[in-house]
N, C-alpha and C. Protein backbone atom coordinates (compact mmCIF):
# COMPACT_ATOMS: atom_id res chain seq x y z
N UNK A 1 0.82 -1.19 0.00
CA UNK A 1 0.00 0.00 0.00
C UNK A 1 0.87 1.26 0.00
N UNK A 2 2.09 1.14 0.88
CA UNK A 2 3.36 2.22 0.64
C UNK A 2 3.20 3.10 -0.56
N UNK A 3 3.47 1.94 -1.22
CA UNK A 3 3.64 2.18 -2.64
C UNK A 3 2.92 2.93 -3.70
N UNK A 4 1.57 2.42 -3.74
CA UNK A 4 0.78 3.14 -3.81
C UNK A 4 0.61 4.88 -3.54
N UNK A 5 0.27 4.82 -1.68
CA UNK A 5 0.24 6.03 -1.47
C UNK A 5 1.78 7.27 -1.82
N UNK A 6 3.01 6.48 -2.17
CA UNK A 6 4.01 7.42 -2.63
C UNK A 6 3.71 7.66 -4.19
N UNK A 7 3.29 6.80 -5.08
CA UNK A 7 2.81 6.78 -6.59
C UNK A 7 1.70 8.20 -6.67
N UNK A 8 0.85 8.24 -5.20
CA UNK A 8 -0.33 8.88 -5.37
C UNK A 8 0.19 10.32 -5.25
N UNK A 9 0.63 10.32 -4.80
CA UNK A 9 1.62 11.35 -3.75
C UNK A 9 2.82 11.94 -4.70
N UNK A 10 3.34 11.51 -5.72
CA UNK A 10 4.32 12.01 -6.49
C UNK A 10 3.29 12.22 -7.86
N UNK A 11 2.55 11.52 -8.05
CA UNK A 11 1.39 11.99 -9.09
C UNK A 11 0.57 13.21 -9.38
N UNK A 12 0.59 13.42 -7.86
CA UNK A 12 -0.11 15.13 -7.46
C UNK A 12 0.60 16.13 -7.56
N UNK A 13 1.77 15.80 -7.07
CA UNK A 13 3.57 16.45 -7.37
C UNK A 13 3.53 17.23 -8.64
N UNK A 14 3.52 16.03 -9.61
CA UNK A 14 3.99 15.97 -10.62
C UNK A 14 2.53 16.82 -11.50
N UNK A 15 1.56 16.83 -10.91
CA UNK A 15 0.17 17.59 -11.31
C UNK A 15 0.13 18.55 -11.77
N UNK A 16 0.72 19.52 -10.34
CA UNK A 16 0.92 20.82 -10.16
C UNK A 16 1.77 21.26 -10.42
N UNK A 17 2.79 20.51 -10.61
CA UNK A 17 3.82 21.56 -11.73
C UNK A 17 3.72 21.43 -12.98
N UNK A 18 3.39 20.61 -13.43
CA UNK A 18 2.53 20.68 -15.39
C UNK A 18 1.87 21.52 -15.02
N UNK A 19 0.77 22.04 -14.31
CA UNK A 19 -0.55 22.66 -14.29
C UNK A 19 -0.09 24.32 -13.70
N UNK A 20 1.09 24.18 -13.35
CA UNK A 20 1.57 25.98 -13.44
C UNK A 20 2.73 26.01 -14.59
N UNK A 21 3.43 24.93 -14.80
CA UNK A 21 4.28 25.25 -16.12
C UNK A 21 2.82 25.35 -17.54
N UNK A 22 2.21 25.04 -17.56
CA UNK A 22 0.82 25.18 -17.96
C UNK A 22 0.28 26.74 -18.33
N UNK A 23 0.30 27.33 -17.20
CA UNK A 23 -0.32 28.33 -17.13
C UNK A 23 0.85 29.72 -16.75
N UNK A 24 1.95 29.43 -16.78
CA UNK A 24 2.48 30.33 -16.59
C UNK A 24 3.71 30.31 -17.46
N UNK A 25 4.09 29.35 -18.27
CA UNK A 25 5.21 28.49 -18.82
C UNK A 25 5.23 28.07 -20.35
N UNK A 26 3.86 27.96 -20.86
CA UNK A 26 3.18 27.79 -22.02
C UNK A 26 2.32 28.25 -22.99
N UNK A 27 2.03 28.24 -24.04
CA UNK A 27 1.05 29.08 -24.70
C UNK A 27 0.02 27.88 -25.28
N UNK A 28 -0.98 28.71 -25.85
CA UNK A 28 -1.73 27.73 -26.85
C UNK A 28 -2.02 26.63 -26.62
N UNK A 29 -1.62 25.53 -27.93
CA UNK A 29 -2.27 24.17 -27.89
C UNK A 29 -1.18 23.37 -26.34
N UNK A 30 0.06 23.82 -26.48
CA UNK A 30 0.86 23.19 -25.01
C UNK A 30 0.05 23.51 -24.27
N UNK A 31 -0.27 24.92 -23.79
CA UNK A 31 -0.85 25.18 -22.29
C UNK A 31 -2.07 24.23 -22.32
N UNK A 32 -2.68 24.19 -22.93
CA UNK A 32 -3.86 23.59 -22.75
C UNK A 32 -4.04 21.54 -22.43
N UNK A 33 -3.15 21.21 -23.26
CA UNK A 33 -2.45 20.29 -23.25
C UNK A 33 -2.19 20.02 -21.63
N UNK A 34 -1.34 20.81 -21.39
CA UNK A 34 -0.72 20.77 -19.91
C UNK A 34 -1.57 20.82 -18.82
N UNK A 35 -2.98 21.98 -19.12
CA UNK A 35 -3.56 21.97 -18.12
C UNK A 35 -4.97 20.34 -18.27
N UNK A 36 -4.63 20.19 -19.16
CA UNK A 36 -6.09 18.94 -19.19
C UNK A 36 -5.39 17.86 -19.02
N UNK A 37 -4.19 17.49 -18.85
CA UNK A 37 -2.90 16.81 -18.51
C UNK A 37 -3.14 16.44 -16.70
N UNK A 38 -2.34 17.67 -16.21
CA UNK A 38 -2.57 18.06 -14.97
C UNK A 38 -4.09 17.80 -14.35
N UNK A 39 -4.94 18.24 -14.61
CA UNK A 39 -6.30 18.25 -14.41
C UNK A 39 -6.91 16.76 -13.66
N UNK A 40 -6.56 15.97 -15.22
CA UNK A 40 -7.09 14.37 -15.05
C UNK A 40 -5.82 13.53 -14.18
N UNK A 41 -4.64 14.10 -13.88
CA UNK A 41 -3.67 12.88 -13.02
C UNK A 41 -3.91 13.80 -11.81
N UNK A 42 -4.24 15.16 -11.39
CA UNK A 42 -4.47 15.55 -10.15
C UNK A 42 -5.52 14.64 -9.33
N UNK A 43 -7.10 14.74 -9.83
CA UNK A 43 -8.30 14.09 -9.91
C UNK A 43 -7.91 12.59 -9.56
N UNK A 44 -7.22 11.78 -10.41
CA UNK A 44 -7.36 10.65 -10.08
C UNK A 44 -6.20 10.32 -9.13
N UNK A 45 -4.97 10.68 -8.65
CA UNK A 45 -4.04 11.13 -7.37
C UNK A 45 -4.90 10.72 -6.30
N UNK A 46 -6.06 11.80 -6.22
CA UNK A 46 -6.62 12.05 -5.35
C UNK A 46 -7.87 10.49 -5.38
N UNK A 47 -8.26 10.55 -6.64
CA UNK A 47 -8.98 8.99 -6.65
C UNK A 47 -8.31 7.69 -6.03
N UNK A 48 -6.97 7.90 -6.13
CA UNK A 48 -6.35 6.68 -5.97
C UNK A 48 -6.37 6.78 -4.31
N UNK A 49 -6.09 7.60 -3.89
CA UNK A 49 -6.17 8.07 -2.45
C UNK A 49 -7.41 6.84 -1.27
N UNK A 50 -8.17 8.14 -1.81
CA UNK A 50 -9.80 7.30 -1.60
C UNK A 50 -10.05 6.01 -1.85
N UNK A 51 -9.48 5.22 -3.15
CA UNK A 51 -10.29 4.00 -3.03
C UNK A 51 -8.61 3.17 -2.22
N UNK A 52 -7.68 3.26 -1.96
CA UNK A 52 -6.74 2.83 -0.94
C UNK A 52 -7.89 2.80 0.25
N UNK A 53 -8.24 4.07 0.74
CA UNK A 53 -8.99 4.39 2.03
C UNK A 53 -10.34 3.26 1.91
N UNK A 54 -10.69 2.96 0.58
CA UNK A 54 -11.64 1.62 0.84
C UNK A 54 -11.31 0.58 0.21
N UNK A 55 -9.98 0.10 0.75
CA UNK A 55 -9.71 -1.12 0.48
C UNK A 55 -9.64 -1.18 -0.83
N UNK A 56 -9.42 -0.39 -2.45
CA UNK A 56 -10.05 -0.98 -3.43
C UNK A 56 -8.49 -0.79 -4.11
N UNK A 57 -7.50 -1.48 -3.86
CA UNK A 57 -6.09 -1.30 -4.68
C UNK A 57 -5.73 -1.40 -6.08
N UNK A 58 -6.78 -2.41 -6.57
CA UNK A 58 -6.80 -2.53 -8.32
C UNK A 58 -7.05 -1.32 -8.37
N UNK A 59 -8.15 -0.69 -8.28
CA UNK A 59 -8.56 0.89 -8.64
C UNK A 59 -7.75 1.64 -8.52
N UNK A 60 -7.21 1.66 -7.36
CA UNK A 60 -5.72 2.85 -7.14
C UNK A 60 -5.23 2.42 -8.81
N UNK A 61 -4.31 1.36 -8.37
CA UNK A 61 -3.56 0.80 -9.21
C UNK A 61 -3.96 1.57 -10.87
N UNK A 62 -5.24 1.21 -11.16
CA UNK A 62 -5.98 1.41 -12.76
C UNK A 62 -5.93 3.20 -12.49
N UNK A 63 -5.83 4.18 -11.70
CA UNK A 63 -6.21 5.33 -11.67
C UNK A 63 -4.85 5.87 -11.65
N UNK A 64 -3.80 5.09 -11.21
CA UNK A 64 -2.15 5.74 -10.99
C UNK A 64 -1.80 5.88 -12.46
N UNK A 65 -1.90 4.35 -12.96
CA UNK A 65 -1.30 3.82 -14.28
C UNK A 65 -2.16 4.75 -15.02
N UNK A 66 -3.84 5.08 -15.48
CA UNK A 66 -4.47 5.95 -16.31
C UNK A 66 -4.12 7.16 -16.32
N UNK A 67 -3.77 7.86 -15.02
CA UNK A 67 -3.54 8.77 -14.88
C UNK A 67 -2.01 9.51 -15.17
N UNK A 68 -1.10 8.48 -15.03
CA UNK A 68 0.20 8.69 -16.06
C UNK A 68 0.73 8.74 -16.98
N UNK A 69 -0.31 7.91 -17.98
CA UNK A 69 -0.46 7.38 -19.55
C UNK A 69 -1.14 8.55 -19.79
N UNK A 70 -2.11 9.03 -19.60
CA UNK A 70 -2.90 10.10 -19.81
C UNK A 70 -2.16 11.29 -19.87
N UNK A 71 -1.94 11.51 -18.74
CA UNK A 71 -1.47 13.28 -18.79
C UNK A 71 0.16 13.35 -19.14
N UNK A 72 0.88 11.46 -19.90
CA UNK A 72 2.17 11.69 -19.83
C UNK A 72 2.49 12.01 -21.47
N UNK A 73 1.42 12.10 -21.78
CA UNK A 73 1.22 11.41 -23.17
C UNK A 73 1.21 13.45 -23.47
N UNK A 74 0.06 13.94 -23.12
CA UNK A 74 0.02 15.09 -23.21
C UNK A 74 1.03 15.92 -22.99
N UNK A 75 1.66 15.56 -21.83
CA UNK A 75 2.85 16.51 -21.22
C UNK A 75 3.92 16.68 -22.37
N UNK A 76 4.23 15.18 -22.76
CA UNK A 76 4.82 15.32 -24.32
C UNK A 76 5.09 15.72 -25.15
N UNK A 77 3.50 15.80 -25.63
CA UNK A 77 3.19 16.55 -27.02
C UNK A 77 3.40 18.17 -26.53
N UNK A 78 3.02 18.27 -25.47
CA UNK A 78 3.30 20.15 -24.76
C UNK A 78 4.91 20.40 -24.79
N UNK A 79 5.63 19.57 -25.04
CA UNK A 79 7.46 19.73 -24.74
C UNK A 79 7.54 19.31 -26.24
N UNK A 80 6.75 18.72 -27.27
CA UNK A 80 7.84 18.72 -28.44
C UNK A 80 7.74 17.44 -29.17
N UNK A 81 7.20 16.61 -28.69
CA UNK A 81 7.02 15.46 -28.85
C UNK A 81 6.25 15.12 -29.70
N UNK A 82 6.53 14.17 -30.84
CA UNK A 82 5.07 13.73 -31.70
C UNK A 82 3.71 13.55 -31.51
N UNK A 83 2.72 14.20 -32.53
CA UNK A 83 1.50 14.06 -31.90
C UNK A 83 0.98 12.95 -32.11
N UNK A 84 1.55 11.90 -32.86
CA UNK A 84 0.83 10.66 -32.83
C UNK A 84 0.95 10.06 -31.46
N UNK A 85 1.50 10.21 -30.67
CA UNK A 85 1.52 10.25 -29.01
C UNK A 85 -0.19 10.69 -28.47
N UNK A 86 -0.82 11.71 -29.44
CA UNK A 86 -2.35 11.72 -29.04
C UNK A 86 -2.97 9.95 -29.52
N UNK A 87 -2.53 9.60 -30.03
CA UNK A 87 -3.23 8.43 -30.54
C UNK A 87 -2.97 7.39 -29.05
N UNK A 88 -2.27 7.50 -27.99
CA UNK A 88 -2.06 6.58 -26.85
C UNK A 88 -2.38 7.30 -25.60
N UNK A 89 -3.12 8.72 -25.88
CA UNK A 89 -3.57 9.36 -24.57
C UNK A 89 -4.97 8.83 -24.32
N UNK A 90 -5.77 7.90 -25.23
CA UNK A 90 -7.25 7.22 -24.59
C UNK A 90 -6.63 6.14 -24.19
N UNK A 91 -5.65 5.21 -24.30
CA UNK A 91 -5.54 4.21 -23.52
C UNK A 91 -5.55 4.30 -21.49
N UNK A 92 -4.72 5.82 -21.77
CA UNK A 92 -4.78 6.09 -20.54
C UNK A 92 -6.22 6.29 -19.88
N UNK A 93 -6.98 7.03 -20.82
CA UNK A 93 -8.15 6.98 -20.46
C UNK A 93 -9.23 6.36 -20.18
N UNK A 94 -9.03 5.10 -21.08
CA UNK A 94 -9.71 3.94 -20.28
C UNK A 94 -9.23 3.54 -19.12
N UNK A 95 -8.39 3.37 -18.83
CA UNK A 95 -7.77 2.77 -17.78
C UNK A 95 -8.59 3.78 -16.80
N UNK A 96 -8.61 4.66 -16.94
CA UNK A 96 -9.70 5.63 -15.78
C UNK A 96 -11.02 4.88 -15.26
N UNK A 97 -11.09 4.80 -16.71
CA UNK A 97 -12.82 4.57 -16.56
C UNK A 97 -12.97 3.50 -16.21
N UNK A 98 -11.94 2.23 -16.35
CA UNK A 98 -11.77 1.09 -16.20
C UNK A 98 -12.03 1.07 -14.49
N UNK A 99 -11.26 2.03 -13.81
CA UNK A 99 -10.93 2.06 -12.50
C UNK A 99 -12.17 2.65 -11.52
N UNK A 100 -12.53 3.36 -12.28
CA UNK A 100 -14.06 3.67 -11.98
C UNK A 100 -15.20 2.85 -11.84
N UNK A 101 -15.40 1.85 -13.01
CA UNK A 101 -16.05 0.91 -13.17
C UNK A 101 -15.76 -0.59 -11.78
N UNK A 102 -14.59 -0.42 -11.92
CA UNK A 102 -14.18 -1.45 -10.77
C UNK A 102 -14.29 -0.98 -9.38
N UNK A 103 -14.18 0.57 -9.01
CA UNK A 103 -14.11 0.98 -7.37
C UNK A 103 -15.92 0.58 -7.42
N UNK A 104 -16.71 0.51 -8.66
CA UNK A 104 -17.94 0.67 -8.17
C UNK A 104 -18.57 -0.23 -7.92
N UNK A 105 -18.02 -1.25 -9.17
CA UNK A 105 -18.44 -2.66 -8.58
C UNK A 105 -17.98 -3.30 -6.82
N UNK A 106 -16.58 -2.95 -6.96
CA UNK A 106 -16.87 -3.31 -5.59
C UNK A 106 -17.62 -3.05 -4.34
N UNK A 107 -17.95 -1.77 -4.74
CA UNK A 107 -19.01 -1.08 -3.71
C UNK A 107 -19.97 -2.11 -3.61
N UNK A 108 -20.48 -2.35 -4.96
CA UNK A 108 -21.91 -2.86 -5.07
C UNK A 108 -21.87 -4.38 -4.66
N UNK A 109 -20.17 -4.80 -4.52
CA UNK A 109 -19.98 -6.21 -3.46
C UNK A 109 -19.78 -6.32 -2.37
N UNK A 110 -20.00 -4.84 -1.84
CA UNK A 110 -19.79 -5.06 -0.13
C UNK A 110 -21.23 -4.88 0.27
């Protein structure tokens, strides 16, 4: 669980400084990039948090990993990086929804 909560914890880190290099650091299609980047790995940081707090570690797990693929993919393309790199920012995104889908089912098994 360590592990986890340091993943969650350097994820949020790593949030907020895309999300002011973002806004103070960037223009245009980057900034924006950066801030919808930031946005969705802040959010799920904080998701992963919560479902630790109910027992639900796959979910962490699916919300760390979505949430890095996601906004790492973006952060990327905001520094320079090919945009066919947008073509692997929904994988991350399922993996969200994936994680969503699973914190809920388990709800609905306790």
């Amino acid at each position: 669980m360590n592990v986890l909560i340091i993943l969650a914890a350097l994820s949020g880190a790593m949030a907020v400084a895309a999300g002011a290099f973002g806004a103070h650091g960037a223009s245009g299609a980057a900034a924006e990039w950066l801030k919808t980047g930031a946005h969705y790995q802040l959010v799920h940081a904080v998701a992963a948090l919560v479902a630790l707090g109910l027992e639900a570690r796959g979910p962490a797990w699916l919300f760390i990993a979505g949430g890095a693929l996601f906004a790492a993919t973006l952060y990327l393309m905001a520094l320079g990086a090919p945009r066919w790199l947008g073509a692997i920012t929904p994988i991350g995104g399922t993996l969200l929804i994936a994680g969503w889908l699973w914190l809920a089912w388990s709800a609905a098994r306790r």
